[in-house]
C-alpha atoms as a PDB file:
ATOM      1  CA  UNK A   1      78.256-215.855  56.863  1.00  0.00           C
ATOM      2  CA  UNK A   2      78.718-215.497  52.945  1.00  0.00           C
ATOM      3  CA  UNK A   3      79.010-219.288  52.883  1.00  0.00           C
ATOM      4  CA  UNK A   4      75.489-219.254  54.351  1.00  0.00           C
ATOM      5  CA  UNK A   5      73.890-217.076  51.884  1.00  0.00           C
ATOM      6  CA  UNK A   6      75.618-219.056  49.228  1.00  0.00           C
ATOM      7  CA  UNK A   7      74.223-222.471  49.867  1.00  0.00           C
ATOM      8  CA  UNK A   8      70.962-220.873  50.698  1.00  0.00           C
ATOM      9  CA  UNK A   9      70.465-219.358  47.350  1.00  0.00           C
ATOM     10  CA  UNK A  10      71.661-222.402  45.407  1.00  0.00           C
ATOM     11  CA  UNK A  11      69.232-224.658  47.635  1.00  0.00           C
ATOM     12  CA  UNK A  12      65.987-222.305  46.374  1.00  0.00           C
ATOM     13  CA  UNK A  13      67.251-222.360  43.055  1.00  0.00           C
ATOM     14  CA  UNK A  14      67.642-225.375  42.271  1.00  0.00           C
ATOM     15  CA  UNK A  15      64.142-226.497  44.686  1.00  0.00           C
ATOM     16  CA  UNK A  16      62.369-223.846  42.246  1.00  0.00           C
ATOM     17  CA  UNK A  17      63.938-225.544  39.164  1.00  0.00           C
ATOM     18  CA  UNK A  18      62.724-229.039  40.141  1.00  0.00           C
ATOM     19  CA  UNK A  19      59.497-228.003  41.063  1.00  0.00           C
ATOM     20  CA  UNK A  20      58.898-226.191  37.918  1.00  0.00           C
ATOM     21  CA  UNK A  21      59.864-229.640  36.149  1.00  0.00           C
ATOM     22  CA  UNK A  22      57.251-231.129  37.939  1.00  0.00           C
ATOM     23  CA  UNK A  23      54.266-228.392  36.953  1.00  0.00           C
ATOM     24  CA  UNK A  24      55.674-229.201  33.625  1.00  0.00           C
ATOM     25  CA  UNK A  25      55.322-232.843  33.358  1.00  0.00           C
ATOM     26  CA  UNK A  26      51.891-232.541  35.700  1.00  0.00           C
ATOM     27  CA  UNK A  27      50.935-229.728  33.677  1.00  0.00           C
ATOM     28  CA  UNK A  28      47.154-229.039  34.287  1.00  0.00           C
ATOM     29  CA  UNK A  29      46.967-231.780  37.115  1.00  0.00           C
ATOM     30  CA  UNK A  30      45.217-230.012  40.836  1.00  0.00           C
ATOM     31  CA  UNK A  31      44.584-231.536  43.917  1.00  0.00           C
ATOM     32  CA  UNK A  32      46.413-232.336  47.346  1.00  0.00           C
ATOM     33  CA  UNK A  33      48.761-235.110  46.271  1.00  0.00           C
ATOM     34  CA  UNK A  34      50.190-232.945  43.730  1.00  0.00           C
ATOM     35  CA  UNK A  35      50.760-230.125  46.119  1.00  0.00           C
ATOM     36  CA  UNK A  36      51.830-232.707  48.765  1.00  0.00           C
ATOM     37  CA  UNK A  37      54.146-234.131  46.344  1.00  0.00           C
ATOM     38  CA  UNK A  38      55.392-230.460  45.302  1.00  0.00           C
ATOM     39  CA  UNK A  39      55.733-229.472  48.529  1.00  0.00           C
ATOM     40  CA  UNK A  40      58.011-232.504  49.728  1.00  0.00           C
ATOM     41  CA  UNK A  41      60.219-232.024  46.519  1.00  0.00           C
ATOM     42  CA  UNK A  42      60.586-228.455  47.062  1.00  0.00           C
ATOM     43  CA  UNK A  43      62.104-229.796  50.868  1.00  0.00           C
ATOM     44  CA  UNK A  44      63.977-232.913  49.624  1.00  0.00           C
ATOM     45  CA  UNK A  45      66.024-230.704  46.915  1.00  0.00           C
ATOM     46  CA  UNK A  46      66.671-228.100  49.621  1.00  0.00           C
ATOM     47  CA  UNK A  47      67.832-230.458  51.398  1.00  0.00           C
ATOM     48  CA  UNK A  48      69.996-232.560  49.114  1.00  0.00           C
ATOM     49  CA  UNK A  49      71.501-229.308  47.729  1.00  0.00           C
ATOM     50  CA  UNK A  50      72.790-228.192  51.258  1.00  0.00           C
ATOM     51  CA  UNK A  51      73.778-231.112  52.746  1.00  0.00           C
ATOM     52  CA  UNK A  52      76.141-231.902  49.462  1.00  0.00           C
ATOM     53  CA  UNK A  53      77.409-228.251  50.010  1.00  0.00           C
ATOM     54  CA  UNK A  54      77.764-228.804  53.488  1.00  0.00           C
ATOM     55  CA  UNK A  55      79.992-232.322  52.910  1.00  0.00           C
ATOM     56  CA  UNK A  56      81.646-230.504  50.472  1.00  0.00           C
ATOM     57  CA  UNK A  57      83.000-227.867  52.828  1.00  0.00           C
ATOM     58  CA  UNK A  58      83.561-231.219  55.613  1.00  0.00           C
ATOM     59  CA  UNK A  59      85.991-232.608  52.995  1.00  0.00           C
ATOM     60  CA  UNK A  60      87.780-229.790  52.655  1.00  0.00           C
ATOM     61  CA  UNK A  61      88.284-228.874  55.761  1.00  0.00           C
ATOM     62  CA  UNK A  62      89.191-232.152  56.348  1.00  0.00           C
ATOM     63  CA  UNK A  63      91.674-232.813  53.537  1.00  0.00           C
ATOM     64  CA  UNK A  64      93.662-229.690  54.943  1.00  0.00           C
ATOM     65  CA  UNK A  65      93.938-230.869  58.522  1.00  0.00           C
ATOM     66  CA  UNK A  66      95.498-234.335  56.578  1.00  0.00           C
ATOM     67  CA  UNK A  67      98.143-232.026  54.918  1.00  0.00           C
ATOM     68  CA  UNK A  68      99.072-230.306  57.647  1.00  0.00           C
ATOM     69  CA  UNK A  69      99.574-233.929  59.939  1.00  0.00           C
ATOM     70  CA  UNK A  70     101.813-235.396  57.167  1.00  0.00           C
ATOM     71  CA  UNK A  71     103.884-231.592  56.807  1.00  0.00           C
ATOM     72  CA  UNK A  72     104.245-231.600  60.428  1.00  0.00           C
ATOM     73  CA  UNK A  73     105.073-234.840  60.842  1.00  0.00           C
ATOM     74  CA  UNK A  74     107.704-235.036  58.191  1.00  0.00           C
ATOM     75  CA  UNK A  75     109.102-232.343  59.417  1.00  0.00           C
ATOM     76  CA  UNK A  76     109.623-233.192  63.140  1.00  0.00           C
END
């Protein structure tokens, strides 16, 4: 479950990060497109953040079951 928590509090970090870019380049700009736009940035870095986690953790899990085929298999 530590894995969880992990990925979770990278995800709003770096969604916080990239929004705060954005109310610095918009700086002063209001309105529903910029809040739309915010918003869907905010979900898209989420996103991106734990899904590359989550393929990171794939390949690895992966790249052990490959090592353990070839040991078995060149042992037998």
């Amino acid at each position: 479950m530590g894995w969880l928590l992990n990925y979770t509090l990278a995800s709003i970090a770096a969604s916080f990060v990239v929004v705060k870019i954005l109310d610095y380049i918009f700086a002063g700009v209001t309105g529903s497109l910029v809040s739309s736009v915010r918003a869907g940035l905010f979900v898209a870095t989420w996103t991106a953040v734990t899904a590359r986690a989550g393929m990171h953790g794939v390949t690895k899990r992966v790249r052990q079951v490959r090592q353990g085929f070839v040991k078995h298999t060149l042992r037998g």
